[in-house]
PDB file of N, CA and C in Angstrom:
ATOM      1  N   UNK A   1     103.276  97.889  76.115  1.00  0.00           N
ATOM      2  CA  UNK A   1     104.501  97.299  75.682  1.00  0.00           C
ATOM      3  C   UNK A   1     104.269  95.832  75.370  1.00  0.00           C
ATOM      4  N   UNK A   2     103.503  95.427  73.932  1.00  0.00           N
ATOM      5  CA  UNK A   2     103.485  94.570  73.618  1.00  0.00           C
ATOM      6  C   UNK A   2     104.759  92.677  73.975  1.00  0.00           C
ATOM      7  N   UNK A   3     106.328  93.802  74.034  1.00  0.00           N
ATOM      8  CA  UNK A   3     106.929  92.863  73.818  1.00  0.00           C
ATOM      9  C   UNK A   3     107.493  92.167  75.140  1.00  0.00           C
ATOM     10  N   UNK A   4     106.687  92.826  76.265  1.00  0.00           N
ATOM     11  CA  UNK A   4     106.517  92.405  77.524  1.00  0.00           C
ATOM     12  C   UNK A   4     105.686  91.142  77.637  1.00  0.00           C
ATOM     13  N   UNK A   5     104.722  91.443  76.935  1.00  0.00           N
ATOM     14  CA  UNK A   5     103.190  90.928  77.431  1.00  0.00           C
ATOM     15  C   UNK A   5     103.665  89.319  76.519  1.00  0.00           C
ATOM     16  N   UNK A   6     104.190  89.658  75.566  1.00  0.00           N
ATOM     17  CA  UNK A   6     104.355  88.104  74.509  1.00  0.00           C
ATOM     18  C   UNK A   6     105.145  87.184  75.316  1.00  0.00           C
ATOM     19  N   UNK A   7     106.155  87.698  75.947  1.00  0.00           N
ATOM     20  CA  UNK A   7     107.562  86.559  76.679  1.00  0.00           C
ATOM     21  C   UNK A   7     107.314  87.414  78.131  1.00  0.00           C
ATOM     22  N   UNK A   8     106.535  87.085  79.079  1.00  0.00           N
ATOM     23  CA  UNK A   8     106.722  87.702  80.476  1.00  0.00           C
ATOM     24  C   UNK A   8     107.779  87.344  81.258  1.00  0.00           C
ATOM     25  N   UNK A   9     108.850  88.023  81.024  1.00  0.00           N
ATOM     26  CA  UNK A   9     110.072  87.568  82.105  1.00  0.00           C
ATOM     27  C   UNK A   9     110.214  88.369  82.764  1.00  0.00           C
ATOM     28  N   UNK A  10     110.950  88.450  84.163  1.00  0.00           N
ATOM     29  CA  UNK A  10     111.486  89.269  85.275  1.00  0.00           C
ATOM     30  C   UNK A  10     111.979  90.317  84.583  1.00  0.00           C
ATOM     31  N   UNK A  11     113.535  90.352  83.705  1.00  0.00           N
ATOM     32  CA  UNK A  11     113.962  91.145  83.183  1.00  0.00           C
ATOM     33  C   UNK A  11     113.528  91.901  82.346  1.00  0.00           C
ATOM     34  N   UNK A  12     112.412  91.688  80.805  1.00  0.00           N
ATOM     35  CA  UNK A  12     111.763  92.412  80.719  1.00  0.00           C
ATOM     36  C   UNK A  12     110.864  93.246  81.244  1.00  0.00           C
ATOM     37  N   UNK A  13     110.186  92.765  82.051  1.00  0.00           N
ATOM     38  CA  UNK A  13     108.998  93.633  82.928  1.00  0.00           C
ATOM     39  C   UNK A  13     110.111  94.214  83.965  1.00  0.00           C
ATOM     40  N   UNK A  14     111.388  94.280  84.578  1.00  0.00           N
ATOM     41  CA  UNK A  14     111.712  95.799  84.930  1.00  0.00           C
ATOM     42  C   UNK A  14     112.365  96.645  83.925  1.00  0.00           C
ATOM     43  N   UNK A  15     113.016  96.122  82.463  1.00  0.00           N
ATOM     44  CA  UNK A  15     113.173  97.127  81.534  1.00  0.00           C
ATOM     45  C   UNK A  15     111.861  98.408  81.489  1.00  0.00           C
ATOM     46  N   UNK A  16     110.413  97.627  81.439  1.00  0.00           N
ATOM     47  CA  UNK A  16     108.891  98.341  80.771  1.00  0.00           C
ATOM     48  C   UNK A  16     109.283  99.144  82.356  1.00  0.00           C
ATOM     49  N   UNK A  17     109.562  99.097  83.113  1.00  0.00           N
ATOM     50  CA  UNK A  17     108.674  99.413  84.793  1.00  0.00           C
ATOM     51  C   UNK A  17     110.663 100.498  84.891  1.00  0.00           C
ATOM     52  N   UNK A  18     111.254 100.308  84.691  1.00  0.00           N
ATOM     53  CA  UNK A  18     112.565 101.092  84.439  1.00  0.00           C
ATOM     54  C   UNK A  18     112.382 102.271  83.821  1.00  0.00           C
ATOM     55  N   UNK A  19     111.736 101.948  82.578  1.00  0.00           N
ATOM     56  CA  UNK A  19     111.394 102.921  82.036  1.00  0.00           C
ATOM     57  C   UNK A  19     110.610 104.340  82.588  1.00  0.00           C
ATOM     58  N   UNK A  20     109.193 103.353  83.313  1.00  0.00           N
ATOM     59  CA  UNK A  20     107.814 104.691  83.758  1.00  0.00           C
ATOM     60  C   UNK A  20     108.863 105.186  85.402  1.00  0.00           C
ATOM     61  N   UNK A  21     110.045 104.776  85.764  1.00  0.00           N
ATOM     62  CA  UNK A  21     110.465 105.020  87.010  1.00  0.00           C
ATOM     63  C   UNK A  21     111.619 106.148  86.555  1.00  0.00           C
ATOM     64  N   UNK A  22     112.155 105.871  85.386  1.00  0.00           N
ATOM     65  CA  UNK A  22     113.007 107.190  84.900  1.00  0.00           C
ATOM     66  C   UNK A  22     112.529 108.231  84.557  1.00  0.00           C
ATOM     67  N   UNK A  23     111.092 108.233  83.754  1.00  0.00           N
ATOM     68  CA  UNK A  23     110.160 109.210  83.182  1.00  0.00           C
ATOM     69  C   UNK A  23     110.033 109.697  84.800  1.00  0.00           C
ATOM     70  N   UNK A  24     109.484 109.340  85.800  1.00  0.00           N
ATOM     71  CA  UNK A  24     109.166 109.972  86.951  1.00  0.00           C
ATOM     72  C   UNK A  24     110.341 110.639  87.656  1.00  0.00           C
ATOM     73  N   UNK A  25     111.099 110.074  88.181  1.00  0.00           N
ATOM     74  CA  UNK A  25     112.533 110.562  88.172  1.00  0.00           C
ATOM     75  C   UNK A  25     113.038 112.350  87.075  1.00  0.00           C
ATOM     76  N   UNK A  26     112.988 111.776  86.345  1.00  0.00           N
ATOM     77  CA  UNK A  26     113.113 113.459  85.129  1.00  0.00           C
ATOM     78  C   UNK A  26     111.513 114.337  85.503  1.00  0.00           C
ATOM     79  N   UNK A  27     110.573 113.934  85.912  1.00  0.00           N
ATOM     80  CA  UNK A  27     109.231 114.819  86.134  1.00  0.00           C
ATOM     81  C   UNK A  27     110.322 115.380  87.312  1.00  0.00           C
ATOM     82  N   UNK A  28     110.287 114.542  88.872  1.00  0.00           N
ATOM     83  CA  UNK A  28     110.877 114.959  89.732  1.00  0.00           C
ATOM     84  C   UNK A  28     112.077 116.235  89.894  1.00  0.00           C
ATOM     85  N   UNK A  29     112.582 115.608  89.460  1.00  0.00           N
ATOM     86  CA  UNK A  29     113.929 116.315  88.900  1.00  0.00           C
ATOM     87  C   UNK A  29     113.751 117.804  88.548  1.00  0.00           C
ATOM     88  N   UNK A  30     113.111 118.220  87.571  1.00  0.00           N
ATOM     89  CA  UNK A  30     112.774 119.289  86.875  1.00  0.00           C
ATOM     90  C   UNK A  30     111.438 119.596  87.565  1.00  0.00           C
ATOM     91  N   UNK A  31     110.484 118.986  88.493  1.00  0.00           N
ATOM     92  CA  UNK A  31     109.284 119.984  89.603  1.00  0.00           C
ATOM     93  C   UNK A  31     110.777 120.874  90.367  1.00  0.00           C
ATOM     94  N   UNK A  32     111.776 120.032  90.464  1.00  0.00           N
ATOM     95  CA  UNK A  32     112.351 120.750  91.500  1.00  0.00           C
ATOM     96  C   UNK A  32     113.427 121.874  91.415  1.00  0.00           C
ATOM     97  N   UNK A  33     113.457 121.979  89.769  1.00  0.00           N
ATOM     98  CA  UNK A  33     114.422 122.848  89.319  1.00  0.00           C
ATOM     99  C   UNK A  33     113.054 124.200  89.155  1.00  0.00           C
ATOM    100  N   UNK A  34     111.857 123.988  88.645  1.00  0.00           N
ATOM    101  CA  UNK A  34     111.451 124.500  88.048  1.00  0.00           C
ATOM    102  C   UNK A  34     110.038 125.206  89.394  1.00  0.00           C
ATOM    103  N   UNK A  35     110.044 124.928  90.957  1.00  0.00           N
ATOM    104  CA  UNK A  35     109.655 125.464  91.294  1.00  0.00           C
ATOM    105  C   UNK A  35     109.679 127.067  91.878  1.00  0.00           C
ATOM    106  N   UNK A  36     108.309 127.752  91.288  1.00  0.00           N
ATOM    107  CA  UNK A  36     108.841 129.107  91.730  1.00  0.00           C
ATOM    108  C   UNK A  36     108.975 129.765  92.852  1.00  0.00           C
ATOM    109  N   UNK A  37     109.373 130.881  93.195  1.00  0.00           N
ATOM    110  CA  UNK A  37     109.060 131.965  94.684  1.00  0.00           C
ATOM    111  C   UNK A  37     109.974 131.440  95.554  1.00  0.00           C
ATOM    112  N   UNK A  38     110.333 131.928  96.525  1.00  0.00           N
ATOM    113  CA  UNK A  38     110.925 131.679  97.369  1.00  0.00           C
ATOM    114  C   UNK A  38     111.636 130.057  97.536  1.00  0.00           C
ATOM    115  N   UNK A  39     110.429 129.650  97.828  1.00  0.00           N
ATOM    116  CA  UNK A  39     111.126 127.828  98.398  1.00  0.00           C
ATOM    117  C   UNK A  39     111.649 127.009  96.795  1.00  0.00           C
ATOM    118  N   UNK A  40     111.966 128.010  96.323  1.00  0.00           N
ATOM    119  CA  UNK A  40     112.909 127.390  94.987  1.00  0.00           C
ATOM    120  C   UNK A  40     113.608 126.275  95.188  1.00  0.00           C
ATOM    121  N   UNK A  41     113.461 125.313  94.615  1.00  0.00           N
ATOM    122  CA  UNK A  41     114.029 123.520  94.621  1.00  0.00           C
ATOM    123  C   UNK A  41     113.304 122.624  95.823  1.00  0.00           C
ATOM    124  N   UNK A  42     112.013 123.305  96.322  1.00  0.00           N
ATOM    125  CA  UNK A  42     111.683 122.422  97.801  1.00  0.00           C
ATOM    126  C   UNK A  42     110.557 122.142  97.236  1.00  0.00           C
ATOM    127  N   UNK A  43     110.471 121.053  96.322  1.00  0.00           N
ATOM    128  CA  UNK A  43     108.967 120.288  96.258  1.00  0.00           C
ATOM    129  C   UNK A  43     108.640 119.658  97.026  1.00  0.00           C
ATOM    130  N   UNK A  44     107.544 119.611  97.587  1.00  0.00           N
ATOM    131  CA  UNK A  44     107.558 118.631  98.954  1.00  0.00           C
ATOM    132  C   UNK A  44     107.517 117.360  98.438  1.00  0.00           C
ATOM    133  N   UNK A  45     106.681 117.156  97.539  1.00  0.00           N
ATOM    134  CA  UNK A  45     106.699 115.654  96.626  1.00  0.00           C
ATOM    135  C   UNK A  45     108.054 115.460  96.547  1.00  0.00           C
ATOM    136  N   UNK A  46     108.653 115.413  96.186  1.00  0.00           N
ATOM    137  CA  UNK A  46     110.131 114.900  95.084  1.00  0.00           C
ATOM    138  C   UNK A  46     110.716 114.788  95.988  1.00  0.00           C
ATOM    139  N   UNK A  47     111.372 114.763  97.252  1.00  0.00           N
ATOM    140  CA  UNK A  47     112.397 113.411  97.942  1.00  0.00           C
ATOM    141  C   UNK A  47     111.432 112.641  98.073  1.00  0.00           C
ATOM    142  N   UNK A  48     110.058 112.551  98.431  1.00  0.00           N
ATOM    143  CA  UNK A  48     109.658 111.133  98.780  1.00  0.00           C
ATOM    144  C   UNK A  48     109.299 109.946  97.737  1.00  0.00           C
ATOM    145  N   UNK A  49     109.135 111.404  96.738  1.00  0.00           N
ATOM    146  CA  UNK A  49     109.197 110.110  95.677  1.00  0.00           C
ATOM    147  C   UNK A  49     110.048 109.236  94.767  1.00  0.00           C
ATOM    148  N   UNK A  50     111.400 110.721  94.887  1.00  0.00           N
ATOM    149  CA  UNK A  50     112.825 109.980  94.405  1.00  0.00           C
ATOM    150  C   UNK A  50     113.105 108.887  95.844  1.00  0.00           C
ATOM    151  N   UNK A  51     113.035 109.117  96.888  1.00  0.00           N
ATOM    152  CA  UNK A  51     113.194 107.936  97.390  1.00  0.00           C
ATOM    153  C   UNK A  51     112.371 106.751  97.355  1.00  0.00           C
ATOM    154  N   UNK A  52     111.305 106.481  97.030  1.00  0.00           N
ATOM    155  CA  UNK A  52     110.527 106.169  96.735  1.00  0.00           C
ATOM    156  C   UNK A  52     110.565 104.800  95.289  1.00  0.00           C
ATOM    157  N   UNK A  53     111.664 105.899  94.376  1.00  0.00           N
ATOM    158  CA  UNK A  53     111.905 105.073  93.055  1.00  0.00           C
ATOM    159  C   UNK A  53     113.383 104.371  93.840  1.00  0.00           C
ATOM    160  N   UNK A  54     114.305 104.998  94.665  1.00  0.00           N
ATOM    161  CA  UNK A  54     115.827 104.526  94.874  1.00  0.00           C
ATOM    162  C   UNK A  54     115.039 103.453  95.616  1.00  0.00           C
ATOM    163  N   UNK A  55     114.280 102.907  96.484  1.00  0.00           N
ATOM    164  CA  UNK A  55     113.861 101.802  97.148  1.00  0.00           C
ATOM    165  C   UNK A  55     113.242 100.652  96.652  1.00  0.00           C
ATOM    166  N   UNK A  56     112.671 101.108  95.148  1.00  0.00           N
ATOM    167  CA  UNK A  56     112.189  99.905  94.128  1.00  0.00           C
ATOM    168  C   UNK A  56     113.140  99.754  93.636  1.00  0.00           C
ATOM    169  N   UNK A  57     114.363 100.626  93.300  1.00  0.00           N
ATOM    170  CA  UNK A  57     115.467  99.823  92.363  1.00  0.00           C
ATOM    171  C   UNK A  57     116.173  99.573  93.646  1.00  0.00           C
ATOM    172  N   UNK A  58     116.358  99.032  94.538  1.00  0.00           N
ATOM    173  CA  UNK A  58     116.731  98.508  95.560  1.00  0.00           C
ATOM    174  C   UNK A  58     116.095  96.987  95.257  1.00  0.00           C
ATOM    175  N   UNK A  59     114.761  97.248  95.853  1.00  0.00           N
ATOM    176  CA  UNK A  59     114.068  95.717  95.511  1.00  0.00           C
ATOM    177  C   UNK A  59     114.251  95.159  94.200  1.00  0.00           C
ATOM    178  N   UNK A  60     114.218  95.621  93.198  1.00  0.00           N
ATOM    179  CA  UNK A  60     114.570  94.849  92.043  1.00  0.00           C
ATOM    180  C   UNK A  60     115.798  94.233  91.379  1.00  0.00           C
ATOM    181  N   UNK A  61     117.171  95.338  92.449  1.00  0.00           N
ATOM    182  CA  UNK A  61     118.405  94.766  92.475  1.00  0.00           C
ATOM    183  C   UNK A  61     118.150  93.251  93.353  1.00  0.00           C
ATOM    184  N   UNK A  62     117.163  93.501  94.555  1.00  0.00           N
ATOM    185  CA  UNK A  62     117.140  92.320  95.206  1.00  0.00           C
ATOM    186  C   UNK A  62     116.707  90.685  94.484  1.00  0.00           C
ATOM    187  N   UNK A  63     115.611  91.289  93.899  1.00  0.00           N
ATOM    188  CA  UNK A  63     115.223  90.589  93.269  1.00  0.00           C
ATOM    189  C   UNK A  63     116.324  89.551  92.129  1.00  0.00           C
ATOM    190  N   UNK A  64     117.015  90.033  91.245  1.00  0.00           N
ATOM    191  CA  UNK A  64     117.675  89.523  90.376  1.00  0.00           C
ATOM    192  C   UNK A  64     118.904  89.545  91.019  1.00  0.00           C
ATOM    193  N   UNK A  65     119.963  89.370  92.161  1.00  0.00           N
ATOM    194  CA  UNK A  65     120.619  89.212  93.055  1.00  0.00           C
ATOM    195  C   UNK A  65     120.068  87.535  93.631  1.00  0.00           C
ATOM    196  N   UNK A  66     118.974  86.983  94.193  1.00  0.00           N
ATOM    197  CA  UNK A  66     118.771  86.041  94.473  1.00  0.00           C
ATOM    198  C   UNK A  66     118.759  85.382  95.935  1.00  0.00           C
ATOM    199  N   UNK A  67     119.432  86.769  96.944  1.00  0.00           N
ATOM    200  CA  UNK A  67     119.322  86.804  98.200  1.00  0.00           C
ATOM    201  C   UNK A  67     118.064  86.988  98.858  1.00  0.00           C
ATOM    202  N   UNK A  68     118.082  85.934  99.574  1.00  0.00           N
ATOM    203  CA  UNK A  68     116.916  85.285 100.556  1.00  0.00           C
ATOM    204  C   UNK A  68     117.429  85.312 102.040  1.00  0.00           C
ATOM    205  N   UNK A  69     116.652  85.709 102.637  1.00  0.00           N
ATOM    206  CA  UNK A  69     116.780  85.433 104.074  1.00  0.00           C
ATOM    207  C   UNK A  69     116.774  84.117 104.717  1.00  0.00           C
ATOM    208  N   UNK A  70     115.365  83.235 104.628  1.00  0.00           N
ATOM    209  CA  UNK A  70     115.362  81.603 104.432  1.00  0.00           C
ATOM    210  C   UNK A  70     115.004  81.320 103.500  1.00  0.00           C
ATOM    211  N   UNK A  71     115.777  80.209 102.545  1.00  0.00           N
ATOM    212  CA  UNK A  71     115.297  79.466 101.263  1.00  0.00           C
ATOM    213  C   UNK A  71     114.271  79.143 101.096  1.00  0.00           C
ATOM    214  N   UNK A  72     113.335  78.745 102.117  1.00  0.00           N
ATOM    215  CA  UNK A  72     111.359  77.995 102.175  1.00  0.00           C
ATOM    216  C   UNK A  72     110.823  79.420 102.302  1.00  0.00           C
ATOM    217  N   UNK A  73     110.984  80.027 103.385  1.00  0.00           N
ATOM    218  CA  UNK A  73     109.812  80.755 103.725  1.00  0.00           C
ATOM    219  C   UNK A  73     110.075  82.020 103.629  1.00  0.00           C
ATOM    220  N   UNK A  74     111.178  82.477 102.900  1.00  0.00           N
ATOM    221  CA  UNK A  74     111.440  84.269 102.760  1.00  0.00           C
ATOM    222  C   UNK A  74     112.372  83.754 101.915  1.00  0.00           C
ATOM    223  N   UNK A  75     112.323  83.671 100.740  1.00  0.00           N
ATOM    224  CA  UNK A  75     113.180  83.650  99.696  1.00  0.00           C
ATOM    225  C   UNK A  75     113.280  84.912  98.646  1.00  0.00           C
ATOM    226  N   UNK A  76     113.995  84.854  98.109  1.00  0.00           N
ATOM    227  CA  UNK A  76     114.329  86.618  96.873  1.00  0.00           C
ATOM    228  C   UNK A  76     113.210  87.075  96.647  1.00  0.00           C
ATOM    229  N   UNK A  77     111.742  86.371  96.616  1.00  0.00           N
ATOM    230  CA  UNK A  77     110.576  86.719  95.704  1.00  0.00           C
ATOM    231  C   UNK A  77     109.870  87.149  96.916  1.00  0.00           C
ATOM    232  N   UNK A  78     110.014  86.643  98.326  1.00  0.00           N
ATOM    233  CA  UNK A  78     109.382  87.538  99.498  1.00  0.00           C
ATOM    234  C   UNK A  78     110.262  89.124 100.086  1.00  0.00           C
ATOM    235  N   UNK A  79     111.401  88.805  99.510  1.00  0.00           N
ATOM    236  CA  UNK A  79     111.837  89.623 100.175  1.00  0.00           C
ATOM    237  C   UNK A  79     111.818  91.165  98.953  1.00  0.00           C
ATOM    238  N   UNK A  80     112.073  90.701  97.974  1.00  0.00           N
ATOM    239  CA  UNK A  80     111.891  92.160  96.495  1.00  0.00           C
ATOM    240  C   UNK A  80     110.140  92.507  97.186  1.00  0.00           C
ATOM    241  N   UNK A  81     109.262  91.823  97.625  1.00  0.00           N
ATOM    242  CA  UNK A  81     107.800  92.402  97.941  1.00  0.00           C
ATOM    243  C   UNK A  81     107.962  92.964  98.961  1.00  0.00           C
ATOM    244  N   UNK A  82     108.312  92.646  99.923  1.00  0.00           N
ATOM    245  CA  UNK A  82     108.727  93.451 101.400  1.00  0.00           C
ATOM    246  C   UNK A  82     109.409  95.089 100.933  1.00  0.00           C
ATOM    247  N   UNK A  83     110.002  94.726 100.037  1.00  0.00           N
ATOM    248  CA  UNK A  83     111.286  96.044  99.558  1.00  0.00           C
ATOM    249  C   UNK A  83     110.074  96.957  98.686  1.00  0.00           C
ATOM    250  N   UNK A  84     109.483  96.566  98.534  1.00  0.00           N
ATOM    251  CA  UNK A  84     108.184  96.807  97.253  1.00  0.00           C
ATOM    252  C   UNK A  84     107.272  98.044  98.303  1.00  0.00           C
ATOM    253  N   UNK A  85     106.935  97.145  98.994  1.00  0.00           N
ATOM    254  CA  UNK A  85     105.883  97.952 100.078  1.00  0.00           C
ATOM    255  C   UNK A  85     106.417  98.976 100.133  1.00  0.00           C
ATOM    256  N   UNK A  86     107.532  98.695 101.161  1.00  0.00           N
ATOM    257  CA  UNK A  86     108.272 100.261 101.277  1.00  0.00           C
ATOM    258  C   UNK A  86     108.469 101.013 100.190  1.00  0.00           C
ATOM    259  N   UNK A  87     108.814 100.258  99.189  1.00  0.00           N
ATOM    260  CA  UNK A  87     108.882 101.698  98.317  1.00  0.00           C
ATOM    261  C   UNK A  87     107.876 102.441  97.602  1.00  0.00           C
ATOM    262  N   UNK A  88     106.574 101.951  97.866  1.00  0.00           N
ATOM    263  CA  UNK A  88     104.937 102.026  97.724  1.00  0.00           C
ATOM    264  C   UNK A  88     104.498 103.042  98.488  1.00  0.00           C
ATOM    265  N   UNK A  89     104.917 103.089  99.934  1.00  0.00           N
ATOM    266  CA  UNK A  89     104.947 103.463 100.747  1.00  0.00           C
ATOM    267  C   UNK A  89     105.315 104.998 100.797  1.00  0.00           C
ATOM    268  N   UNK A  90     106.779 104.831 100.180  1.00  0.00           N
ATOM    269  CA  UNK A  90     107.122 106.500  99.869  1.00  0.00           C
ATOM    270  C   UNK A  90     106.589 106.929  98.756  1.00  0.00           C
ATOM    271  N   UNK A  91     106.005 106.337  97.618  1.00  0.00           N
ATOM    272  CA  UNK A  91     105.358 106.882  96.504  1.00  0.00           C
ATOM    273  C   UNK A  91     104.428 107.729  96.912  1.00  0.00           C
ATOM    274  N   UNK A  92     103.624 106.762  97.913  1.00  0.00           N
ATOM    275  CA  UNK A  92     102.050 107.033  98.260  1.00  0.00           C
ATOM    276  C   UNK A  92     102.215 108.451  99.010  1.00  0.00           C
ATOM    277  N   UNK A  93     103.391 108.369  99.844  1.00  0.00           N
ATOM    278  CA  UNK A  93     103.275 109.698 100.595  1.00  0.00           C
ATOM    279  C   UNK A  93     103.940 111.309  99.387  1.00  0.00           C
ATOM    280  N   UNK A  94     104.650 110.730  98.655  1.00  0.00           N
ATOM    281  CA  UNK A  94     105.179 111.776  97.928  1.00  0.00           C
ATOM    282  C   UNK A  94     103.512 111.789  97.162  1.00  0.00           C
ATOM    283  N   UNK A  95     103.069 111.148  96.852  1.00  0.00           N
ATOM    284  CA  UNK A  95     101.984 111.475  95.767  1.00  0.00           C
ATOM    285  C   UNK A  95     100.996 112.217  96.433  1.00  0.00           C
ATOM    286  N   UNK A  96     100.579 112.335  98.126  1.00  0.00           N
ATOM    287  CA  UNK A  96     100.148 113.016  98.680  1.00  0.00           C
ATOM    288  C   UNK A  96      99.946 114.277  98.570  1.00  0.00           C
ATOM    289  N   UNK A  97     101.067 114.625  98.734  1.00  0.00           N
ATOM    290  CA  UNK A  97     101.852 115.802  98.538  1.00  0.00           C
ATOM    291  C   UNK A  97     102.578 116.726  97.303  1.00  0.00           C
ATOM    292  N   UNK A  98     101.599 115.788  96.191  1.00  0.00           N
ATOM    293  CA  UNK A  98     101.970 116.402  95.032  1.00  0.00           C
ATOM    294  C   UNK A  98     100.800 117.647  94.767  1.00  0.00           C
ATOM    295  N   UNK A  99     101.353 118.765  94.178  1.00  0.00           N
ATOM    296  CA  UNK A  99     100.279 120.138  94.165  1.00  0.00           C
ATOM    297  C   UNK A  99     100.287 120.319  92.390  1.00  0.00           C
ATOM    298  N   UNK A 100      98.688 120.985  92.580  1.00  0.00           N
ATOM    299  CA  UNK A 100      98.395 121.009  91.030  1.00  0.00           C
ATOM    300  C   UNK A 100      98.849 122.640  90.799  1.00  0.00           C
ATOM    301  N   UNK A 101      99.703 122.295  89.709  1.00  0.00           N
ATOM    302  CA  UNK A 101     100.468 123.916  89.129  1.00  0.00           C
ATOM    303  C   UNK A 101      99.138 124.604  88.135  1.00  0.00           C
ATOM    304  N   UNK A 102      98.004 123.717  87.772  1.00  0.00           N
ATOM    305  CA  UNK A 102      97.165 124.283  86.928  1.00  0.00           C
ATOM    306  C   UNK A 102      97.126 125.910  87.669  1.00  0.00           C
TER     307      UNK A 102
END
């Protein structure tokens, strides 16, 4: 996404990063409509990773919100990374747990 890379602002770079989090979101979505046999709709991946995306758009609401815990030493930009981890966190474990349909 060229038109990221020319003007790097906050708001553009979560439009580009909005984007690959909705594409995942609709993968999610449809592993879970579309799994077969019995445990029909139980991907094990897909809550951790839809929660996973609801916890980065958490941090990125944080982020452009402007709430800080302390102004010096935990301000909006420590605290959207804190929110970050965690939601890294559930990626990593949903991605664990993702199975190959090949």
């Amino acid at each position: 996404m060229p038109w990221v890379i020319a003007r790097p602002e906050f708001g553009r770079a979560i439009v580009a990063y909005g984007l690959a989090m909705g594409a995942l979101v609709i993968q999610q979505v449809t592993a879970l409509a579309r799994r077969p046999g019995p445990l029909r709709g139980r991907s094990p991946s897909a809550g951790w990773i839809l929660a996973g995306v609801a916890v980065a758009a958490a941090g990125s609401a944080v982020q452009r919100s402007g709430l800080s815990i302390h102004p010096h030493w935990f301000d909006h930009n420590a605290l959207y990374h804190v929110v970050q981890m965690a939601a890294a966190g559930l990626l990593y474990r949903g991605g664990l747990q993702l199975e190959d349909r090949g």
